[in-house]
PDB file of N, CA and C in Angstrom:
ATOM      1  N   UNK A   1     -73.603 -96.363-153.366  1.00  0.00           N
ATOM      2  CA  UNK A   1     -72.462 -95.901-152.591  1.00  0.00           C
ATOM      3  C   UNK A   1     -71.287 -95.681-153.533  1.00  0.00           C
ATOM      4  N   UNK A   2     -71.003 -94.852-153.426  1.00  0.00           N
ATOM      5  CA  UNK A   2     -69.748 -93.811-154.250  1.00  0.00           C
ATOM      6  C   UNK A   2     -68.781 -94.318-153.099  1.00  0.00           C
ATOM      7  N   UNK A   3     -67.475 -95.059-154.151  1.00  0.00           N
ATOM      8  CA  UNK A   3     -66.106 -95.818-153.328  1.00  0.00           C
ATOM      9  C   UNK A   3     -65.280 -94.900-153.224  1.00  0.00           C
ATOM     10  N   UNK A   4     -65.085 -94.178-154.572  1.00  0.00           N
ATOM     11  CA  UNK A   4     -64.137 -93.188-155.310  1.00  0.00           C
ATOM     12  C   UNK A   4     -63.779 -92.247-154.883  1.00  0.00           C
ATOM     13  N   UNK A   5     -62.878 -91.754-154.305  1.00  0.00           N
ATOM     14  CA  UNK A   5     -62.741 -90.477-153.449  1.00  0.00           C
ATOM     15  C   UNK A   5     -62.588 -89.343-154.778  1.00  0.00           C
ATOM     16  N   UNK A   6     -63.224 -88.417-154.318  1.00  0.00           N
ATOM     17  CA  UNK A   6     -63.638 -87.220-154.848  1.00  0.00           C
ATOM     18  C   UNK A   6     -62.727 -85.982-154.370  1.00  0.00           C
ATOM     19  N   UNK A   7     -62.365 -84.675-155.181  1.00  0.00           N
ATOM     20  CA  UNK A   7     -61.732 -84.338-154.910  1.00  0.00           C
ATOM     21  C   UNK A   7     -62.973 -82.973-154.571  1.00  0.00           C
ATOM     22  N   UNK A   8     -62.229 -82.433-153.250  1.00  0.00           N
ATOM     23  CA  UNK A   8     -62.976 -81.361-152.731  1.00  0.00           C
ATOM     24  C   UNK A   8     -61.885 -79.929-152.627  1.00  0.00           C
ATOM     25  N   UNK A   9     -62.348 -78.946-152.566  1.00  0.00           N
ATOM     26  CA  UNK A   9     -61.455 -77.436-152.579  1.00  0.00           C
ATOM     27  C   UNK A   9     -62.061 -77.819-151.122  1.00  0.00           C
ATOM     28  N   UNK A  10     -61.005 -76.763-150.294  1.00  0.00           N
ATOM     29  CA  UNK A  10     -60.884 -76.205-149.035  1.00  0.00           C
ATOM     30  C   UNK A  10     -60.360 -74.950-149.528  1.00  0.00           C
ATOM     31  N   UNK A  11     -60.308 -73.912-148.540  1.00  0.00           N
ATOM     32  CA  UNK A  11     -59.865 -73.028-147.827  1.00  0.00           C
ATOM     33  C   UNK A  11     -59.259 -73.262-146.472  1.00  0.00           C
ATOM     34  N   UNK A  12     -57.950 -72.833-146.466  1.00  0.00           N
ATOM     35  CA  UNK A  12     -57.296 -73.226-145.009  1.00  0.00           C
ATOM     36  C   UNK A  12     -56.280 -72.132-144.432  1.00  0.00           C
ATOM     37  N   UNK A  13     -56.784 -70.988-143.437  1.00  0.00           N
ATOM     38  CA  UNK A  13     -55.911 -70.070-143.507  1.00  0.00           C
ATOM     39  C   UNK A  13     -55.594 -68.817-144.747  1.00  0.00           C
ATOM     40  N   UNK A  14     -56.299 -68.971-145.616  1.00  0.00           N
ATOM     41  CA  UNK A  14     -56.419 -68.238-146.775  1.00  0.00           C
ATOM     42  C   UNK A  14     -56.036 -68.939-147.980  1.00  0.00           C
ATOM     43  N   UNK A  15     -55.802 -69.796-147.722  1.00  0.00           N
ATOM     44  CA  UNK A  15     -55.088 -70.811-148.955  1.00  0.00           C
ATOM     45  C   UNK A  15     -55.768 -71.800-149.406  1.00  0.00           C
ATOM     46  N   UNK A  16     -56.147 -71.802-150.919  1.00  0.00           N
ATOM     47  CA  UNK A  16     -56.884 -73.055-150.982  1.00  0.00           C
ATOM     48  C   UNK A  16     -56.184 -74.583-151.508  1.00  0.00           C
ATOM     49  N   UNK A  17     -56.815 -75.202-151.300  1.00  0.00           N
ATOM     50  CA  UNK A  17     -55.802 -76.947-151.065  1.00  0.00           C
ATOM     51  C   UNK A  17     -57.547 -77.600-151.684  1.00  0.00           C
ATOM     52  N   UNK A  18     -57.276 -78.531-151.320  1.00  0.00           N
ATOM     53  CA  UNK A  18     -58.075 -79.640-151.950  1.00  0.00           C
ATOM     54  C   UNK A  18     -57.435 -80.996-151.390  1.00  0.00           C
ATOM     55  N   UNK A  19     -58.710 -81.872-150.778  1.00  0.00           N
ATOM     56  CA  UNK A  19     -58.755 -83.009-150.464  1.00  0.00           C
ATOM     57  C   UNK A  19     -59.761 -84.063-151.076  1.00  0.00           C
ATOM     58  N   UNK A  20     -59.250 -85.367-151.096  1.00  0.00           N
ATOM     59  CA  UNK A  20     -59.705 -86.584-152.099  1.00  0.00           C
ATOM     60  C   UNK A  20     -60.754 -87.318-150.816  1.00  0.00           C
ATOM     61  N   UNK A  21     -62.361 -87.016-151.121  1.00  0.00           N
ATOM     62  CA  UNK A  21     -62.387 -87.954-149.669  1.00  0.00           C
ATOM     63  C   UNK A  21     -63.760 -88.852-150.477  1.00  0.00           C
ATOM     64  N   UNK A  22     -63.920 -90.136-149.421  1.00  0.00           N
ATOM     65  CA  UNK A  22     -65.163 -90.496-150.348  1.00  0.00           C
ATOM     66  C   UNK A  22     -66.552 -89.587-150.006  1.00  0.00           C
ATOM     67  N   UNK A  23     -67.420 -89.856-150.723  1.00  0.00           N
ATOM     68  CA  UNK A  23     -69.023 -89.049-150.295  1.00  0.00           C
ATOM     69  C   UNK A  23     -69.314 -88.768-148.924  1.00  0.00           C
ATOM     70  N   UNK A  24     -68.896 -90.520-148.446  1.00  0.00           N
ATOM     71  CA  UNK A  24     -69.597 -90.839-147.013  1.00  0.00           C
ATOM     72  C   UNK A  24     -68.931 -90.182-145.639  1.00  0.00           C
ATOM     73  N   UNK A  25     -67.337 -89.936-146.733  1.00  0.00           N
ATOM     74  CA  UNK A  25     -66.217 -89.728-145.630  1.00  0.00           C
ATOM     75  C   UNK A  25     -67.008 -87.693-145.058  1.00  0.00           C
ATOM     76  N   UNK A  26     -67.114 -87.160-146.547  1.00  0.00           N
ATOM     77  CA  UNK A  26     -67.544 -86.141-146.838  1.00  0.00           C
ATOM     78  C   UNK A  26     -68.442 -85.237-146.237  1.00  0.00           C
ATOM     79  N   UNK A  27     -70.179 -86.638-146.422  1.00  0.00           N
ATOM     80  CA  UNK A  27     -71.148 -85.925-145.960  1.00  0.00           C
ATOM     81  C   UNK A  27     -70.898 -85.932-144.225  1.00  0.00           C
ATOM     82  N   UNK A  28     -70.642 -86.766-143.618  1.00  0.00           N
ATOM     83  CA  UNK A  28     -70.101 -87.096-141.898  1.00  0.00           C
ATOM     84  C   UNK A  28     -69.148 -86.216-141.696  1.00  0.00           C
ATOM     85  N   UNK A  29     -68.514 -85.766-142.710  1.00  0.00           N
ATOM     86  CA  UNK A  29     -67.447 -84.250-142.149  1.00  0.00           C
ATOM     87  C   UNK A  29     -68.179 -82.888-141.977  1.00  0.00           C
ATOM     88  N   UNK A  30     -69.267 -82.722-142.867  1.00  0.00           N
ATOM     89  CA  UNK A  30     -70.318 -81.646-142.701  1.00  0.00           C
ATOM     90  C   UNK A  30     -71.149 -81.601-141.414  1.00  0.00           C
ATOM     91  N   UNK A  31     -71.663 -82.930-141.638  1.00  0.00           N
ATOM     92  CA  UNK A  31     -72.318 -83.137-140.507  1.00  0.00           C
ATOM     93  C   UNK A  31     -72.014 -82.634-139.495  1.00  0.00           C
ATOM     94  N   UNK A  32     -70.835 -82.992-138.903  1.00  0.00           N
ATOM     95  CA  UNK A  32     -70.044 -82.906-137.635  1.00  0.00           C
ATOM     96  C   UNK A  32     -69.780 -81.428-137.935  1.00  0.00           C
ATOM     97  N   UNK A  33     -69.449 -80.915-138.608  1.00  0.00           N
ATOM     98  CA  UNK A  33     -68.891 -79.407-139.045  1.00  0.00           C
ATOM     99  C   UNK A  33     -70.483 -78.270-138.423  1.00  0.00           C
ATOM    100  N   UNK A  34     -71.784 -78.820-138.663  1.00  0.00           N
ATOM    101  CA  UNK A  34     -72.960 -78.581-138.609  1.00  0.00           C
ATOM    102  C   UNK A  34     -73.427 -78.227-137.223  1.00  0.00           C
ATOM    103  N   UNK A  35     -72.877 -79.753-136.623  1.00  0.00           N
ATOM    104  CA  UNK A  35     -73.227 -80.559-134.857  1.00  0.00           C
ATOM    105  C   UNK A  35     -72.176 -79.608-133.990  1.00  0.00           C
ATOM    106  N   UNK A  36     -71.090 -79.074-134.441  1.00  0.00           N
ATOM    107  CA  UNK A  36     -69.823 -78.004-133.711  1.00  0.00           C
ATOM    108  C   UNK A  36     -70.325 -76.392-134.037  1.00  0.00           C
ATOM    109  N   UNK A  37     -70.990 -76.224-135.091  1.00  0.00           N
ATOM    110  CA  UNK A  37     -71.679 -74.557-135.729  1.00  0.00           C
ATOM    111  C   UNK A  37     -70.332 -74.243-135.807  1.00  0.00           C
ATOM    112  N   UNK A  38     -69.458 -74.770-136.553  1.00  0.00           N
ATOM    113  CA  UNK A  38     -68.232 -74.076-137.057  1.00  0.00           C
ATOM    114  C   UNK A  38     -68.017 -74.652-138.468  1.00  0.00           C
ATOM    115  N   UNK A  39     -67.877 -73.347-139.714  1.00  0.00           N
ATOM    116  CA  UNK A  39     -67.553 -74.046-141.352  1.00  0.00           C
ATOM    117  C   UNK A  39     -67.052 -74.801-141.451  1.00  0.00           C
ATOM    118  N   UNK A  40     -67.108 -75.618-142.525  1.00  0.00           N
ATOM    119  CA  UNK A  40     -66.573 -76.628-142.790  1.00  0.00           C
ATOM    120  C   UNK A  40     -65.223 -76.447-142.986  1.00  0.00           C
ATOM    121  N   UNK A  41     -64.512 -75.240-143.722  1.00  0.00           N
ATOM    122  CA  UNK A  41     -63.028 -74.926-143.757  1.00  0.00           C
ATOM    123  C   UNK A  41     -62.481 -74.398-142.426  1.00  0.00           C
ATOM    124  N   UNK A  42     -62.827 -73.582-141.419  1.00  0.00           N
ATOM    125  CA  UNK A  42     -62.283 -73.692-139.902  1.00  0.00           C
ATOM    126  C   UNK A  42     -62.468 -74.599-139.568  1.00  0.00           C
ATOM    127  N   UNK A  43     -63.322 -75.954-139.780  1.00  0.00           N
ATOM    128  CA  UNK A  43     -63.161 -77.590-138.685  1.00  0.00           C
ATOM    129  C   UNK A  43     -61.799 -77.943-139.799  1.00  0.00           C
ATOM    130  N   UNK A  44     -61.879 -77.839-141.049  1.00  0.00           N
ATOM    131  CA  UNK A  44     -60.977 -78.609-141.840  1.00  0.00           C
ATOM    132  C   UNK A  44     -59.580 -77.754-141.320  1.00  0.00           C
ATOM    133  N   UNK A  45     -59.330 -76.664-140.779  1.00  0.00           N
ATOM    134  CA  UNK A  45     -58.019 -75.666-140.425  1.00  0.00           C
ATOM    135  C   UNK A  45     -57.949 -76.280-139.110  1.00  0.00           C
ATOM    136  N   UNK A  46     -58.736 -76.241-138.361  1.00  0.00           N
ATOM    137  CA  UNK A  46     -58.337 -77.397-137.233  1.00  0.00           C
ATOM    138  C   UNK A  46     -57.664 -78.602-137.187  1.00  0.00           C
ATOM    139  N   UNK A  47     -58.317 -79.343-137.862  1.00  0.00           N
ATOM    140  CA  UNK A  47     -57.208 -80.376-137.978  1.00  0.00           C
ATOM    141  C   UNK A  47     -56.383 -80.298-138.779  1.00  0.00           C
ATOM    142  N   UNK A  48     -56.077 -79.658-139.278  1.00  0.00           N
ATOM    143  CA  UNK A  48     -54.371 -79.358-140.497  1.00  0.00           C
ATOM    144  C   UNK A  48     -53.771 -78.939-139.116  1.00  0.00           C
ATOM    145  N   UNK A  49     -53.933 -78.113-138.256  1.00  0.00           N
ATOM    146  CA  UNK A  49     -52.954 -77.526-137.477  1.00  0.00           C
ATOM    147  C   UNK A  49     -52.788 -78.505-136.416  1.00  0.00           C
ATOM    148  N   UNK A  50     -53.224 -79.441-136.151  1.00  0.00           N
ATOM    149  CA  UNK A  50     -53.239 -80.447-134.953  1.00  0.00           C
ATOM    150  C   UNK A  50     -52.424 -81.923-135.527  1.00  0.00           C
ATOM    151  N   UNK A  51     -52.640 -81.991-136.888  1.00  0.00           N
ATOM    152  CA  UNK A  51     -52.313 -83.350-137.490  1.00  0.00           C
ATOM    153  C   UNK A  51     -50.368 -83.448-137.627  1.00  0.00           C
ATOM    154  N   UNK A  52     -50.104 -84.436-137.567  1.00  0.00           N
ATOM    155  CA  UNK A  52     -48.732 -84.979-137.507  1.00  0.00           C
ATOM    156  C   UNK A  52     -48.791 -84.470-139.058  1.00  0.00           C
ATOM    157  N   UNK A  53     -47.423 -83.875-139.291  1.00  0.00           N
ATOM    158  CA  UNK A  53     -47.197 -83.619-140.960  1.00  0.00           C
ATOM    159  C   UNK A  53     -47.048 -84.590-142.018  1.00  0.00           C
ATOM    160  N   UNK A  54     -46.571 -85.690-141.583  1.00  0.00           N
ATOM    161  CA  UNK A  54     -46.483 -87.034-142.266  1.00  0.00           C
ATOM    162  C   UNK A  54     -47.629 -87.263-142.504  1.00  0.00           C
ATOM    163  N   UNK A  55     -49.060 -86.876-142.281  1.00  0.00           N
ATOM    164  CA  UNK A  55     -50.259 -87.465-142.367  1.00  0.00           C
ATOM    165  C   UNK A  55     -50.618 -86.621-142.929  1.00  0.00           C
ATOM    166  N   UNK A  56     -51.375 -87.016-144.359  1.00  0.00           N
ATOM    167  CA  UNK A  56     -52.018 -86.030-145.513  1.00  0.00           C
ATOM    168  C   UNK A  56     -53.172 -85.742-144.814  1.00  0.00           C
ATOM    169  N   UNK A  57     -53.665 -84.253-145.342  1.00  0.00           N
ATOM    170  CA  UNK A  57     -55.039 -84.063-144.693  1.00  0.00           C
ATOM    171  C   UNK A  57     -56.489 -85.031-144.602  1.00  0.00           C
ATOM    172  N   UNK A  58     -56.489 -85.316-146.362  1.00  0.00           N
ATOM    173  CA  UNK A  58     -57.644 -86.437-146.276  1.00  0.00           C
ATOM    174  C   UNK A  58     -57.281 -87.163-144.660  1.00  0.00           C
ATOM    175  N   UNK A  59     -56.658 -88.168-145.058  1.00  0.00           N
ATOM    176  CA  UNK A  59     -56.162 -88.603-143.951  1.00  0.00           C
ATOM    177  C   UNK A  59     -56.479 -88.578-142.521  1.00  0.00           C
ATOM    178  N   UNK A  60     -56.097 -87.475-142.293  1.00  0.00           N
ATOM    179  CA  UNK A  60     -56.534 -86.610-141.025  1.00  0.00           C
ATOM    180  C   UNK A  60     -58.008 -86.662-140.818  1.00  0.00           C
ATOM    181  N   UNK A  61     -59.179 -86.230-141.443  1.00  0.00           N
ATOM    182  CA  UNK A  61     -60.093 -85.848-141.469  1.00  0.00           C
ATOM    183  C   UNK A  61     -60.763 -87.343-141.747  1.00  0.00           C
ATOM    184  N   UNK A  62     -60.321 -87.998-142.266  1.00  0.00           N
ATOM    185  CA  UNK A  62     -60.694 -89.118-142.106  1.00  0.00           C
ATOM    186  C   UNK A  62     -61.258 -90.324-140.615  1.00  0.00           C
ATOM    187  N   UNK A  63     -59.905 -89.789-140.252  1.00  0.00           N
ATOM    188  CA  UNK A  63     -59.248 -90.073-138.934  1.00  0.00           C
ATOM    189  C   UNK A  63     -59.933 -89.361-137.734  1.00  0.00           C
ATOM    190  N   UNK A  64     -60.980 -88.053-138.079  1.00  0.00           N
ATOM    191  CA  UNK A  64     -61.082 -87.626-137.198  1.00  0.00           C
ATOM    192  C   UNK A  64     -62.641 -87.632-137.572  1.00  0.00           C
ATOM    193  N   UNK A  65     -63.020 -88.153-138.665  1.00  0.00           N
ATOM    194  CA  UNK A  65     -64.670 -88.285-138.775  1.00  0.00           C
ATOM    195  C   UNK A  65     -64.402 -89.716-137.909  1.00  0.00           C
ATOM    196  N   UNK A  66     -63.800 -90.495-137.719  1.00  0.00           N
ATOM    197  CA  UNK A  66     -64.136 -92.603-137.124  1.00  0.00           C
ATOM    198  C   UNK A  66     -63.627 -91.742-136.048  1.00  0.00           C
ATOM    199  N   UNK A  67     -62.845 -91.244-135.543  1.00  0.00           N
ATOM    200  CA  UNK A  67     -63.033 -91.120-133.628  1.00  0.00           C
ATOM    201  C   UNK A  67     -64.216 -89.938-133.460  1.00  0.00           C
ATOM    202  N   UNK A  68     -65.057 -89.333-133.917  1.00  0.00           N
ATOM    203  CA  UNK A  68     -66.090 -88.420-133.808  1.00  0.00           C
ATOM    204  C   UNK A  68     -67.292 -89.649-133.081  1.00  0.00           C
ATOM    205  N   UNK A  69     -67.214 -90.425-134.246  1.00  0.00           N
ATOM    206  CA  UNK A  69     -68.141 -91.428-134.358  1.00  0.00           C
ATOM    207  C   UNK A  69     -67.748 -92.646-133.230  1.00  0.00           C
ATOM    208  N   UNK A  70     -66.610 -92.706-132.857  1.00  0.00           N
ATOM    209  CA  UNK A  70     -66.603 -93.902-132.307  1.00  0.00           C
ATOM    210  C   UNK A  70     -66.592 -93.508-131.416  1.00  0.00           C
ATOM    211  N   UNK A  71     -65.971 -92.191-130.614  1.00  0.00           N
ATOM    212  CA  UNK A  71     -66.801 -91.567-129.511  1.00  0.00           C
ATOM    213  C   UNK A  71     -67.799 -91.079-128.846  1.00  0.00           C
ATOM    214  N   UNK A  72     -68.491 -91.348-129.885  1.00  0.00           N
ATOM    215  CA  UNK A  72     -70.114 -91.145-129.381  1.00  0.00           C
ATOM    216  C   UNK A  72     -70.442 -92.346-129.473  1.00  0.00           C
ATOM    217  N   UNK A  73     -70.305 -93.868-129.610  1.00  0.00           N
ATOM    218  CA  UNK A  73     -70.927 -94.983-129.306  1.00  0.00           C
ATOM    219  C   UNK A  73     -70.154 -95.490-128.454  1.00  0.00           C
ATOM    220  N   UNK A  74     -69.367 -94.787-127.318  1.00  0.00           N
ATOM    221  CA  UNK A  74     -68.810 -95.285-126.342  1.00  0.00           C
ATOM    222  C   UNK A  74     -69.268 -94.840-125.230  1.00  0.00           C
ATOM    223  N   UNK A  75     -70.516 -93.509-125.593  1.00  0.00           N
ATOM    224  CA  UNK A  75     -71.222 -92.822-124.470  1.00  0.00           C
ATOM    225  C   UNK A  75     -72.464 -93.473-124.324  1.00  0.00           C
TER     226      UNK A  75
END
């Protein structure tokens, strides 16, 4: 298990950015990106446009892989 957050390119809106996430945070963002049939940079433009600005994207996406997940073990 890789601790180390890694730095990833995005595309967001035409612009590319880059986020620090770990592997695990990573591969569960695809996943879910996979489980919706929408790219991984339109799920990642989704939440940039929904997230409080004070909250870095990692962050965000972080935040929104543990309620993905914790909403489906509440069903």
């Amino acid at each position: 298990m890789n601790t180390r957050p890694v730095k990833r390119s995005l595309t967001l809106r035409g612009h590319r950015t880059s986020v620090s996430l770990e592997d695990e945070f990573w591969q569960a963002f695809r996943k879910i990106a996979r489980e919706k049939e929408k790219a991984v940079n339109a799920l990642a433009a989704e939440i940039d446009a929904e997230r409080d600005m004070e909250t870095g994207l990692a962050t965000a996406i972080r935040l929104f892989v543990l309620g993905h997940y914790m909403a489906k073990a509440d069903t």
